[in-house]
N, C-alpha and C. Protein backbone atom coordinates (compact mmCIF):
# COMPACT_ATOMS: atom_id res chain seq x y z
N UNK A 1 60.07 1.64 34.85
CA UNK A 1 60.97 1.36 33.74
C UNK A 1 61.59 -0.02 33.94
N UNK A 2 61.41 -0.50 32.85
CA UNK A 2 62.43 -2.57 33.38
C UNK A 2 63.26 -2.12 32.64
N UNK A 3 64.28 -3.18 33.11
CA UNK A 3 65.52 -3.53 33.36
C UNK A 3 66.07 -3.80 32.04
N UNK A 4 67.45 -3.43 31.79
CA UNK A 4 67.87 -3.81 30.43
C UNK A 4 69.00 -4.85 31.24
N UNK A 5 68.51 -6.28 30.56
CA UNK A 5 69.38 -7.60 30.72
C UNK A 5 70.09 -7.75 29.56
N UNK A 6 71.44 -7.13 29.27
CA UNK A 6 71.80 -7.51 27.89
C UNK A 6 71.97 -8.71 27.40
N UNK A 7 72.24 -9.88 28.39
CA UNK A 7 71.86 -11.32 27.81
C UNK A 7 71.24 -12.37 28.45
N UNK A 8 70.03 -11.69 28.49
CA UNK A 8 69.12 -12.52 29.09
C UNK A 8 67.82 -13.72 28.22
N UNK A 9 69.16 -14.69 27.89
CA UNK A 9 68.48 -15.26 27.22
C UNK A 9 68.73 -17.15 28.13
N UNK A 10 68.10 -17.95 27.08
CA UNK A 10 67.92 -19.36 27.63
C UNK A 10 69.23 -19.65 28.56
N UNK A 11 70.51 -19.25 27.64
CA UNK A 11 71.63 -20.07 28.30
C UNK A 11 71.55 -19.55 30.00
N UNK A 12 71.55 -18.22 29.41
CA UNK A 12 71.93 -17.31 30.88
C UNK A 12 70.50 -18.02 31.99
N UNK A 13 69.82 -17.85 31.64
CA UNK A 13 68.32 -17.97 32.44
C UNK A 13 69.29 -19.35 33.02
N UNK A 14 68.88 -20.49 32.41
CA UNK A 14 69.41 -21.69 32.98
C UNK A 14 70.51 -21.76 33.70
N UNK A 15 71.34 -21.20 33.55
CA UNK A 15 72.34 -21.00 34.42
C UNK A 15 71.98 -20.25 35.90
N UNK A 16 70.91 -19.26 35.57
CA UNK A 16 70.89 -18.04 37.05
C UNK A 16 69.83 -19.31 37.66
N UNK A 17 69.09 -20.34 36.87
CA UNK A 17 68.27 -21.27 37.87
C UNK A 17 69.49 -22.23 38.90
N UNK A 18 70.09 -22.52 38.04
CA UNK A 18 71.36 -23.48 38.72
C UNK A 18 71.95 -22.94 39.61
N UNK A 19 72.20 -22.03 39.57
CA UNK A 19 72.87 -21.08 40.77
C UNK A 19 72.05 -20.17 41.94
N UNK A 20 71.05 -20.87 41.28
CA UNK A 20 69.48 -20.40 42.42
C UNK A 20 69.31 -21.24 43.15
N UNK A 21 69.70 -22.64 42.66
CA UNK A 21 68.74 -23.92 42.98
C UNK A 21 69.92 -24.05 44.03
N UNK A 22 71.33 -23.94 43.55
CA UNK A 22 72.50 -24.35 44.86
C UNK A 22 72.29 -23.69 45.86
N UNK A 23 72.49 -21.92 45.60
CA UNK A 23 72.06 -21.38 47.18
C UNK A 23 70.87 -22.03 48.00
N UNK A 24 69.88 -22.53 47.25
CA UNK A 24 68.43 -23.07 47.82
C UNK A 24 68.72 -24.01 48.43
N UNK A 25 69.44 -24.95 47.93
CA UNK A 25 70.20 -26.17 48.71
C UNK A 25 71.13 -26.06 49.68
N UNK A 26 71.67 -24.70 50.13
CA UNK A 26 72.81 -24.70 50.33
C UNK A 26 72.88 -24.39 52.08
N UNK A 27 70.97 -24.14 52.32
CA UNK A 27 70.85 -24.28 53.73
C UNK A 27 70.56 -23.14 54.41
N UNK A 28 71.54 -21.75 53.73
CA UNK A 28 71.10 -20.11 54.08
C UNK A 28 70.96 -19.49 52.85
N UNK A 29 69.77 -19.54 52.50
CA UNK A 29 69.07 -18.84 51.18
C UNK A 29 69.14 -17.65 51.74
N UNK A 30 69.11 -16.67 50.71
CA UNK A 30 68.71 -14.84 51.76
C UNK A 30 67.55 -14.75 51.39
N UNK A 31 67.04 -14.13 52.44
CA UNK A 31 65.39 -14.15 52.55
C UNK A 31 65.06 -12.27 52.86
N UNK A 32 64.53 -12.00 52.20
CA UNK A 32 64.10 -10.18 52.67
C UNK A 32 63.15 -10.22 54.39
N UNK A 33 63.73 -9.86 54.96
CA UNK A 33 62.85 -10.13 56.41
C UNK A 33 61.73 -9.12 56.16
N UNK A 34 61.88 -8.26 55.46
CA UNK A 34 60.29 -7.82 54.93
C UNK A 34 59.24 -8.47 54.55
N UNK A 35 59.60 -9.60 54.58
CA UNK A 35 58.46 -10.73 53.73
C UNK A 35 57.70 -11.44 55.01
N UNK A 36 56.42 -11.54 54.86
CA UNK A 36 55.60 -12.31 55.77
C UNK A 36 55.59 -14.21 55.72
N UNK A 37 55.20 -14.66 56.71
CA UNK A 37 55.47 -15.78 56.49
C UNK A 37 55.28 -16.33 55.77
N UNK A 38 54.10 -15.96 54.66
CA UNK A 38 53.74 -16.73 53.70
C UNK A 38 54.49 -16.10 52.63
N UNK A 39 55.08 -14.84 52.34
CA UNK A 39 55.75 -14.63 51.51
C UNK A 39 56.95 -15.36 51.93
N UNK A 40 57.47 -15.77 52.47
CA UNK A 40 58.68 -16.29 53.18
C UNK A 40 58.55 -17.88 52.37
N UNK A 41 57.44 -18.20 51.93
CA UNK A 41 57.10 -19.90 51.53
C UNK A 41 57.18 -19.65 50.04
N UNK A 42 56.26 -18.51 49.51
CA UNK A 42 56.13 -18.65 48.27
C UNK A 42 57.28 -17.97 47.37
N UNK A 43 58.61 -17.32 47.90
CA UNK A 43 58.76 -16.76 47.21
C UNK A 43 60.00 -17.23 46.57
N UNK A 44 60.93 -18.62 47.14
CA UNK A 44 61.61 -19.51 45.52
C UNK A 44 60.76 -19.84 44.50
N UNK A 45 59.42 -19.97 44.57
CA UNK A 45 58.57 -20.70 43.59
C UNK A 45 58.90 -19.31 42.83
N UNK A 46 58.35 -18.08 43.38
CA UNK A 46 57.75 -16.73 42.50
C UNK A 46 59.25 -16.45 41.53
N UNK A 47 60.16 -16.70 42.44
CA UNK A 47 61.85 -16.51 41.88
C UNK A 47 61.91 -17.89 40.72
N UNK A 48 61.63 -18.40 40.83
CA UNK A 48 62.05 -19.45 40.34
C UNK A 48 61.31 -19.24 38.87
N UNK A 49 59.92 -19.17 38.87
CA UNK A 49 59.27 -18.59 37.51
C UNK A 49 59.70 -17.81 36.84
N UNK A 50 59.87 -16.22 37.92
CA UNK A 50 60.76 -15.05 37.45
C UNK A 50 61.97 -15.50 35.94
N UNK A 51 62.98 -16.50 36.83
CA UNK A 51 63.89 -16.33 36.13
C UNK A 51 63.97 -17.60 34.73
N UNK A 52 63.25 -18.41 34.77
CA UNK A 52 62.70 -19.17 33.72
C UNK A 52 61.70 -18.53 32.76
N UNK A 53 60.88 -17.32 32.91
CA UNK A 53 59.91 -17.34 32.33
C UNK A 53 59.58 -15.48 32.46
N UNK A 54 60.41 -14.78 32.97
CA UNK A 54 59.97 -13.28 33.77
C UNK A 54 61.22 -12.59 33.50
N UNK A 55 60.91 -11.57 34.17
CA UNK A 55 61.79 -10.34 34.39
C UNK A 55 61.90 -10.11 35.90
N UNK A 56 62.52 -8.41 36.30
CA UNK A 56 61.53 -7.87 37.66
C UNK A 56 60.67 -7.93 37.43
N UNK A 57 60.15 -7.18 36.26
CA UNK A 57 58.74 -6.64 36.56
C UNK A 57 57.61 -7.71 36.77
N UNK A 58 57.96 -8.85 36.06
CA UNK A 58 56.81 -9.60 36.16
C UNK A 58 56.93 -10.52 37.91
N UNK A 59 58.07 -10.65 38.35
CA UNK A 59 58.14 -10.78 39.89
C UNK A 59 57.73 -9.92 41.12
N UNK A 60 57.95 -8.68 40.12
CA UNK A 60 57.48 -7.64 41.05
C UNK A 60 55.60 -7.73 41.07
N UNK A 61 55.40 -7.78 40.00
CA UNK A 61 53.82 -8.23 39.81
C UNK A 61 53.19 -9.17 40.95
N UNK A 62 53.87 -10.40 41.22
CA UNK A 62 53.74 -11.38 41.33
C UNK A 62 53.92 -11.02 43.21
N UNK A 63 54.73 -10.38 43.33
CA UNK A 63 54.72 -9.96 45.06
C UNK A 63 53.88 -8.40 45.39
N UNK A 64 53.39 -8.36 44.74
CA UNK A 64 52.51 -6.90 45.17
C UNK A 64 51.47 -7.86 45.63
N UNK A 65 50.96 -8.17 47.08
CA UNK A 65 50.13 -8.72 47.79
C UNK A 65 50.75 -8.63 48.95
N UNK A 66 49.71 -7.89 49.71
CA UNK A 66 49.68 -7.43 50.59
C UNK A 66 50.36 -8.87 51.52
N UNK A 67 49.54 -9.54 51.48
CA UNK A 67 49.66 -11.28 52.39
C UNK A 67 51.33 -12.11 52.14
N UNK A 68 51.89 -11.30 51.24
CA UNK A 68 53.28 -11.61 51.72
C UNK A 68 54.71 -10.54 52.32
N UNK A 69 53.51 -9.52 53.10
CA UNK A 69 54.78 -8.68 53.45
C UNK A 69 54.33 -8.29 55.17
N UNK A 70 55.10 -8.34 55.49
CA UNK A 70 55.07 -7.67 56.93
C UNK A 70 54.66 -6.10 56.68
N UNK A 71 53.13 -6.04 57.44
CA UNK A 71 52.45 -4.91 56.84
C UNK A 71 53.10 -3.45 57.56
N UNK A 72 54.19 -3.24 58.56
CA UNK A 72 54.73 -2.37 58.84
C UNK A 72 56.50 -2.25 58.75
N UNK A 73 56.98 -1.10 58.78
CA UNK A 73 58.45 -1.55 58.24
C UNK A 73 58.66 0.09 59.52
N UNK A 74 59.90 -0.47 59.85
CA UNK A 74 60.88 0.27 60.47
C UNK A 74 61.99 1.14 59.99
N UNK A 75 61.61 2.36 59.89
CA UNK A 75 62.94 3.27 59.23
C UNK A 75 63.52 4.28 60.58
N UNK A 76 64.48 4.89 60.25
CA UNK A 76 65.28 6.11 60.63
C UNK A 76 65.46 7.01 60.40
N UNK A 77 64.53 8.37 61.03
CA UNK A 77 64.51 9.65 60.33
C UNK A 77 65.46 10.18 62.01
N UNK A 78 66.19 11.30 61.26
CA UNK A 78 67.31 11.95 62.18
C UNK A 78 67.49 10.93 63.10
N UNK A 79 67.95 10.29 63.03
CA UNK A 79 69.02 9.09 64.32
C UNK A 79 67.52 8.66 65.30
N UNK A 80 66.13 8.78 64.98
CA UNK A 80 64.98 8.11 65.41
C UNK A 80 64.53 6.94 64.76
N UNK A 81 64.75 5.85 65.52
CA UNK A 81 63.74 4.85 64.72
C UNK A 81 62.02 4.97 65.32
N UNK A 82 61.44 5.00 63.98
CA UNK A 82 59.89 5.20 63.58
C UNK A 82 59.52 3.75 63.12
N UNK A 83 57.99 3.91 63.23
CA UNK A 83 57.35 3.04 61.88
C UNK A 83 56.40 3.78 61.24
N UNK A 84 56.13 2.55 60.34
CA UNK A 84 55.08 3.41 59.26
C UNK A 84 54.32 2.05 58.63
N UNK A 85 53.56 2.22 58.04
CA UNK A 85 52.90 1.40 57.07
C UNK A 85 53.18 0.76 55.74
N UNK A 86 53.79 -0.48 55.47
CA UNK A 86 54.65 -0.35 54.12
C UNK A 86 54.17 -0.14 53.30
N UNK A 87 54.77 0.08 51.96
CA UNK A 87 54.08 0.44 50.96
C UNK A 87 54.34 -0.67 49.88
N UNK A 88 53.42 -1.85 49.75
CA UNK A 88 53.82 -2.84 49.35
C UNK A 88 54.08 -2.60 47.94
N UNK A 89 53.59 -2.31 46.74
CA UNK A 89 54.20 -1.78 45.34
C UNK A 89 55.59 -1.74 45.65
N UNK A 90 55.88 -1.04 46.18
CA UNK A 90 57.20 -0.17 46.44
C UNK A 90 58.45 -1.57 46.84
N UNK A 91 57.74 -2.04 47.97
CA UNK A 91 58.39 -2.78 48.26
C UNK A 91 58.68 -4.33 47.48
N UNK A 92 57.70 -4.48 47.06
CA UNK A 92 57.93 -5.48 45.50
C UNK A 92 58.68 -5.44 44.46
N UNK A 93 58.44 -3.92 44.06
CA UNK A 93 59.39 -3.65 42.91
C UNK A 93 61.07 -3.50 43.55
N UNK A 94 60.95 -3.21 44.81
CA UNK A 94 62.98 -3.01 45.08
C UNK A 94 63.32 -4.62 45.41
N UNK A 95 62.73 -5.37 45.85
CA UNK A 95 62.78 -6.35 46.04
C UNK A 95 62.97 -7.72 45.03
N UNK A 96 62.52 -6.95 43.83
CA UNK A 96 62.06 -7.87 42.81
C UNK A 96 63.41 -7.25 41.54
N UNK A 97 63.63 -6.05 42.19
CA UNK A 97 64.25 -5.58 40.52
C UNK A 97 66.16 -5.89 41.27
N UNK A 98 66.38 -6.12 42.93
CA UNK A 98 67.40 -6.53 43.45
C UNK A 98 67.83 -8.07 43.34
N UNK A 99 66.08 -8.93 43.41
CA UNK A 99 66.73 -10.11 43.77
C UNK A 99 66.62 -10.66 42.27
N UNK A 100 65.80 -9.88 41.23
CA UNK A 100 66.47 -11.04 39.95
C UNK A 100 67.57 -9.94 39.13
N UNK A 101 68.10 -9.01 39.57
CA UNK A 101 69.33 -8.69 38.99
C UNK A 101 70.58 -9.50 39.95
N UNK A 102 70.30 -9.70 41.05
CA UNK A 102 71.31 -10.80 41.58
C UNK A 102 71.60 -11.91 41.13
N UNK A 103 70.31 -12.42 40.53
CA UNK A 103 70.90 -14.10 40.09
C UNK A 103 71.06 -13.62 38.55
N UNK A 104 70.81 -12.38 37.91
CA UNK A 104 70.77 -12.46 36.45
C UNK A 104 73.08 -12.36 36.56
N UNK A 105 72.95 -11.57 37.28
CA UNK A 105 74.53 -10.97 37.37
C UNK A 105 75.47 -12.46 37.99
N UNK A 106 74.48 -12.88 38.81
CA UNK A 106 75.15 -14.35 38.83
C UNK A 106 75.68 -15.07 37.92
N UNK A 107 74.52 -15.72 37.30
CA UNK A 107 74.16 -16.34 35.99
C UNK A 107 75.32 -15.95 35.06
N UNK A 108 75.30 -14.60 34.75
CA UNK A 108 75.90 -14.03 33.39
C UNK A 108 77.45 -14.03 34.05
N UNK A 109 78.11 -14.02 34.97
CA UNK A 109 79.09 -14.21 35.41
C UNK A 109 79.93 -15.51 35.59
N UNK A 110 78.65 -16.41 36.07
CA UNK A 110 79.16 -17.83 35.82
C UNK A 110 79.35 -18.51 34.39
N UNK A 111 78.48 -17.96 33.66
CA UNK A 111 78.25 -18.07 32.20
C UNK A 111 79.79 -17.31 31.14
N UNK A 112 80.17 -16.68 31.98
CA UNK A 112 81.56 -16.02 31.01
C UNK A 112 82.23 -16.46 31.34
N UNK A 113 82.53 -17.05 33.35
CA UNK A 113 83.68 -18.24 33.79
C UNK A 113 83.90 -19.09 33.09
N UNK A 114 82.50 -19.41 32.15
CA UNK A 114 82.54 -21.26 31.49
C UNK A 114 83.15 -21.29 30.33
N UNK A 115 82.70 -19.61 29.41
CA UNK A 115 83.28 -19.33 28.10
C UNK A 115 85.18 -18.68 28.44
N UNK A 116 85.49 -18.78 29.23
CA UNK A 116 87.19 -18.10 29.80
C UNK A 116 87.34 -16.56 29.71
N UNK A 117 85.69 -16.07 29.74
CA UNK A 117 85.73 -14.67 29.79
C UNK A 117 86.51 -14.20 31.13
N UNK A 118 87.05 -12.97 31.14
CA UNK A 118 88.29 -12.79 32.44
C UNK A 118 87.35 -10.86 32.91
N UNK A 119 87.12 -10.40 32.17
CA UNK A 119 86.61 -9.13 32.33
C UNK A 119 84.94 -8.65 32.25
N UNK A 120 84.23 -7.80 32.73
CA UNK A 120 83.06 -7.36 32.16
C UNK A 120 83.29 -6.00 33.04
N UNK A 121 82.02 -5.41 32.18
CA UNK A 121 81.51 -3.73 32.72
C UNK A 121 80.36 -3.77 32.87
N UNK A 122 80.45 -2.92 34.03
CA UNK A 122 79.17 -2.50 35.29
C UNK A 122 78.90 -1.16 34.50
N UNK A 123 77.17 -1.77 34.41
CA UNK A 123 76.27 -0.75 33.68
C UNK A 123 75.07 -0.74 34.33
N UNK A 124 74.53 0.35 34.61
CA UNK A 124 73.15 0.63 34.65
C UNK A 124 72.08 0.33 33.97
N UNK A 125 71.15 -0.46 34.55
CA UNK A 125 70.56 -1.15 33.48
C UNK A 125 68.79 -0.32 33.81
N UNK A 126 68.93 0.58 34.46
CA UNK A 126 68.00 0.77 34.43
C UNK A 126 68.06 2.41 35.24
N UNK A 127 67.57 3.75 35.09
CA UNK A 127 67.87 4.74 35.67
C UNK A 127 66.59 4.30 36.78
N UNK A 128 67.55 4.51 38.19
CA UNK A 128 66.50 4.30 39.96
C UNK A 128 65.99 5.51 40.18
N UNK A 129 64.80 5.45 40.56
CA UNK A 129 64.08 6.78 41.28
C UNK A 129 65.07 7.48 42.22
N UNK A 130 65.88 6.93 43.38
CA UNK A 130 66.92 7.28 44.11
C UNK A 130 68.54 6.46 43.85
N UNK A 131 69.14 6.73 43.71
CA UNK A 131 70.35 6.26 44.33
C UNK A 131 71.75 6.16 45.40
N UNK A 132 72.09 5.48 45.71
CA UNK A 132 73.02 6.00 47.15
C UNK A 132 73.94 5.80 46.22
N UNK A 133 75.18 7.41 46.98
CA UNK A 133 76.01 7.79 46.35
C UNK A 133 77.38 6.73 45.62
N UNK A 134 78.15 5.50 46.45
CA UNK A 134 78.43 4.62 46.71
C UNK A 134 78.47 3.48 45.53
N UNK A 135 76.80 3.64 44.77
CA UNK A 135 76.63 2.79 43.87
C UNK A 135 76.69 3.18 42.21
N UNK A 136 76.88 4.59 42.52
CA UNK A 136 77.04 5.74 41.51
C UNK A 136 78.52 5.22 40.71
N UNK A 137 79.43 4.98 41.54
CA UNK A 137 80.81 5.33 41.59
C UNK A 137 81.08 4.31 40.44
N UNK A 138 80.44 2.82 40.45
CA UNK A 138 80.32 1.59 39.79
C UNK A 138 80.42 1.85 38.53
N UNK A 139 79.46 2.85 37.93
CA UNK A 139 79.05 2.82 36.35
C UNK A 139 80.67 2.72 35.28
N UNK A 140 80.16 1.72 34.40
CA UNK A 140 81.57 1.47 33.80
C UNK A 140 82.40 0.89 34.05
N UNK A 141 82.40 0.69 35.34
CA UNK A 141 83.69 0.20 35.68
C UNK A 141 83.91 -0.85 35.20
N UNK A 142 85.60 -1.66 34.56
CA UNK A 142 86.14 -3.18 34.41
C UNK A 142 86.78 -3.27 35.31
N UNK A 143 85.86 -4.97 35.52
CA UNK A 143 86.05 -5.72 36.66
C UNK A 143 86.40 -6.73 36.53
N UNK A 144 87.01 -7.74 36.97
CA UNK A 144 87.50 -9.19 36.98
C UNK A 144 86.35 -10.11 37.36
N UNK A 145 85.28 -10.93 36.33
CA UNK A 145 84.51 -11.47 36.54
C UNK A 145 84.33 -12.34 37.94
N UNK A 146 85.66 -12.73 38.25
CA UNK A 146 85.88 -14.07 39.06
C UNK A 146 85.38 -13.54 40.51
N UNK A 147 85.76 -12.15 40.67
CA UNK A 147 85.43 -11.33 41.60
C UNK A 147 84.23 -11.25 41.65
N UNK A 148 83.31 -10.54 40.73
CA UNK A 148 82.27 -10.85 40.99
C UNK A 148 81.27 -11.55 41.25
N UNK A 149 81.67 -12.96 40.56
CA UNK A 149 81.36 -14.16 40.74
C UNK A 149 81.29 -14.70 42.29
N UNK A 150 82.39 -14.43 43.08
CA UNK A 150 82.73 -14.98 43.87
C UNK A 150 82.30 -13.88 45.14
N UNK A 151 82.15 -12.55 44.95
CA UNK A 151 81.70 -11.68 45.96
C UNK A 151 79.64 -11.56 46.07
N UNK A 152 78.75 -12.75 45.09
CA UNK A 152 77.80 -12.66 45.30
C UNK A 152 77.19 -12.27 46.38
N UNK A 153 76.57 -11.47 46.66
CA UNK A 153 75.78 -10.89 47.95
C UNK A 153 76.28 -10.63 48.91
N UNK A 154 78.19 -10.66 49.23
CA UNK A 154 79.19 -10.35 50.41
C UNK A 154 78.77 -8.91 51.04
N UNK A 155 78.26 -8.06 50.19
CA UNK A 155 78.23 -7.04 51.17
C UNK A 155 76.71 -6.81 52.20
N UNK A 156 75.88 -8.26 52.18
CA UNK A 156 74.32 -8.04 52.80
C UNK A 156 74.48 -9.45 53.17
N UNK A 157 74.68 -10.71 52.94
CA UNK A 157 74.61 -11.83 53.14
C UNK A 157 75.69 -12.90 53.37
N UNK A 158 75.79 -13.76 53.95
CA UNK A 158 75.05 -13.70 55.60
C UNK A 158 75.31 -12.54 56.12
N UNK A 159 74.32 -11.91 57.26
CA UNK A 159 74.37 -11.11 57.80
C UNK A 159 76.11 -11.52 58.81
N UNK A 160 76.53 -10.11 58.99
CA UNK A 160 76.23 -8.93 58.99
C UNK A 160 77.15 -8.14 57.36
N UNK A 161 77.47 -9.58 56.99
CA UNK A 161 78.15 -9.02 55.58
C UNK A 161 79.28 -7.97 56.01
N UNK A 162 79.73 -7.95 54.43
CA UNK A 162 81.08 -6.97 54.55
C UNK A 162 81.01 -5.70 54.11
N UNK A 163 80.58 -4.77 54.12
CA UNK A 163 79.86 -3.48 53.95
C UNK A 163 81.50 -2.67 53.28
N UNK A 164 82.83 -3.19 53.29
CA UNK A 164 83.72 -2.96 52.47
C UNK A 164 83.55 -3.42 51.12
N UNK A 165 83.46 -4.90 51.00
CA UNK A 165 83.57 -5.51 49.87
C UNK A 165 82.81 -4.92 48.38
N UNK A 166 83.39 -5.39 47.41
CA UNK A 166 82.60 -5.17 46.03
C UNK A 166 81.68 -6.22 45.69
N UNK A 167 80.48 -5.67 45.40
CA UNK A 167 79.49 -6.52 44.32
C UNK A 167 78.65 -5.87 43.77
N UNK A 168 78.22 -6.12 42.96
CA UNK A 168 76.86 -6.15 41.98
C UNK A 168 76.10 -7.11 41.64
N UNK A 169 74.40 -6.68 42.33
CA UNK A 169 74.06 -5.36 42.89
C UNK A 169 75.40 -4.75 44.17
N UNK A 170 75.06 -3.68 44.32
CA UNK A 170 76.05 -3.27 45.04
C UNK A 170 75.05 -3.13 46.25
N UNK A 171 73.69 -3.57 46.25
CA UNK A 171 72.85 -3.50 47.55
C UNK A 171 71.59 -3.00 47.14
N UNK A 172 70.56 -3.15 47.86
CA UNK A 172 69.43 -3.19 47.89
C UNK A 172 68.89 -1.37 47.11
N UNK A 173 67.88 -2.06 46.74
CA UNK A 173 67.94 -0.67 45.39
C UNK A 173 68.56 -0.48 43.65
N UNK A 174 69.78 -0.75 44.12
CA UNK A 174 70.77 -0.87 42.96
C UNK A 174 70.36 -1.11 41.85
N UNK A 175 70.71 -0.56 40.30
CA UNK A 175 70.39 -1.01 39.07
C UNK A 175 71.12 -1.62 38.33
N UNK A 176 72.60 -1.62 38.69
CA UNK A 176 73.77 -1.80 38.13
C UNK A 176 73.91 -3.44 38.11
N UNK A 177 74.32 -3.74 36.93
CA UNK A 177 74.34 -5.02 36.53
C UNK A 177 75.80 -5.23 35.76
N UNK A 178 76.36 -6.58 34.72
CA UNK A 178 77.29 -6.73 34.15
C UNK A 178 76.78 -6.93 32.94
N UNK A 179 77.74 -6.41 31.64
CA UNK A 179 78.27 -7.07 30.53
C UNK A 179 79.72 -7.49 29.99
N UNK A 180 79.45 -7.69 28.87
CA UNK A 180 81.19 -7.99 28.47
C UNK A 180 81.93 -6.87 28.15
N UNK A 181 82.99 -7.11 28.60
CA UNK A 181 83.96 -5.50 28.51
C UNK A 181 84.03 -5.38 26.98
């Protein structure tokens, strides 16, 4: 199911590039350590199309190859860490539907700073196969843009992040995005 961007249009797009292009400049881009080295090269270009020209889905498209993911991933079943074999689909699409709802929620946030918008509401923009409980709590809620604006990626980036703080996404998985209150 894709993503409902309620204003995902030129202004916004151009804006989530500008605020793509600064973090890119800015020296610590966040990078999914799931990604192989060559996904590790190609994937501002793949972002960068995404949000000029795409959605997730068509980013997610665009990283389903095997040759940019670290072909095993490490989880935790009962307090054991295992591995397993990733499941690259899988891992494209959470990857793809997190990192361009990050710069879309960017974008559209910096974009209401410029118009003296002061408020928006956290909506689901898309029903997740799973969700953690945590990110549930979000739906609806009015929030003070500036906050959000300004808490971009605080609770995952830089590591070890603030695992208190508010944002949207509220973390990896997440569907929850902004509009205007």
């Amino acid at each position: 199911m894709s993503m409902n961007y309620e204003e995902l249009d030129e202004t916004t797009r151009d804006i989530m590039l500008s605020e793509f292009e600064s973090e890119e400049a800015g020296g610590t881009p966040y990078r999914s350590k799931a990604l192989s080295d060559r996904g590790l090269k190609v994937f501002p270009q793949l972002m960068r199309d995404a949000i000029r020209n795409g959605t997730e889905s068509t980013l997610a498209n665009s990283l389903n190859d095997a040759s940019l993911w670290e072909p095993m991933e490490t989880y935790v079943r009962d307090g054991v860490s295992r591995q397993r074999k990733r499941n690259v689909r899988q891992a494209s699409e959470r990857l793809a539907t997190t990192e361009f709802s990050t710069w879309y929620v960017r974008g559209l946030a910096r974009r209401l700073l410029d118009e003296g918008v002061t408020s928006c509401r956290v909506y689901r923009g898309a029903q997740p196969k799973w969700e953690p409980g945590e990110c549930a709590e979000h739906e609806g809620r009015i929030v003070d843009v500036k906050t959000i604006y300004d808490n971009h990626r605080v609770r995952y980036w830089p590591e070890p992040g603030d695992k208190e703080a508010f944002s949207i996404p509220f973390g990896p998985g997440c569907h929850h995005v902004i509009k205007r209150a």
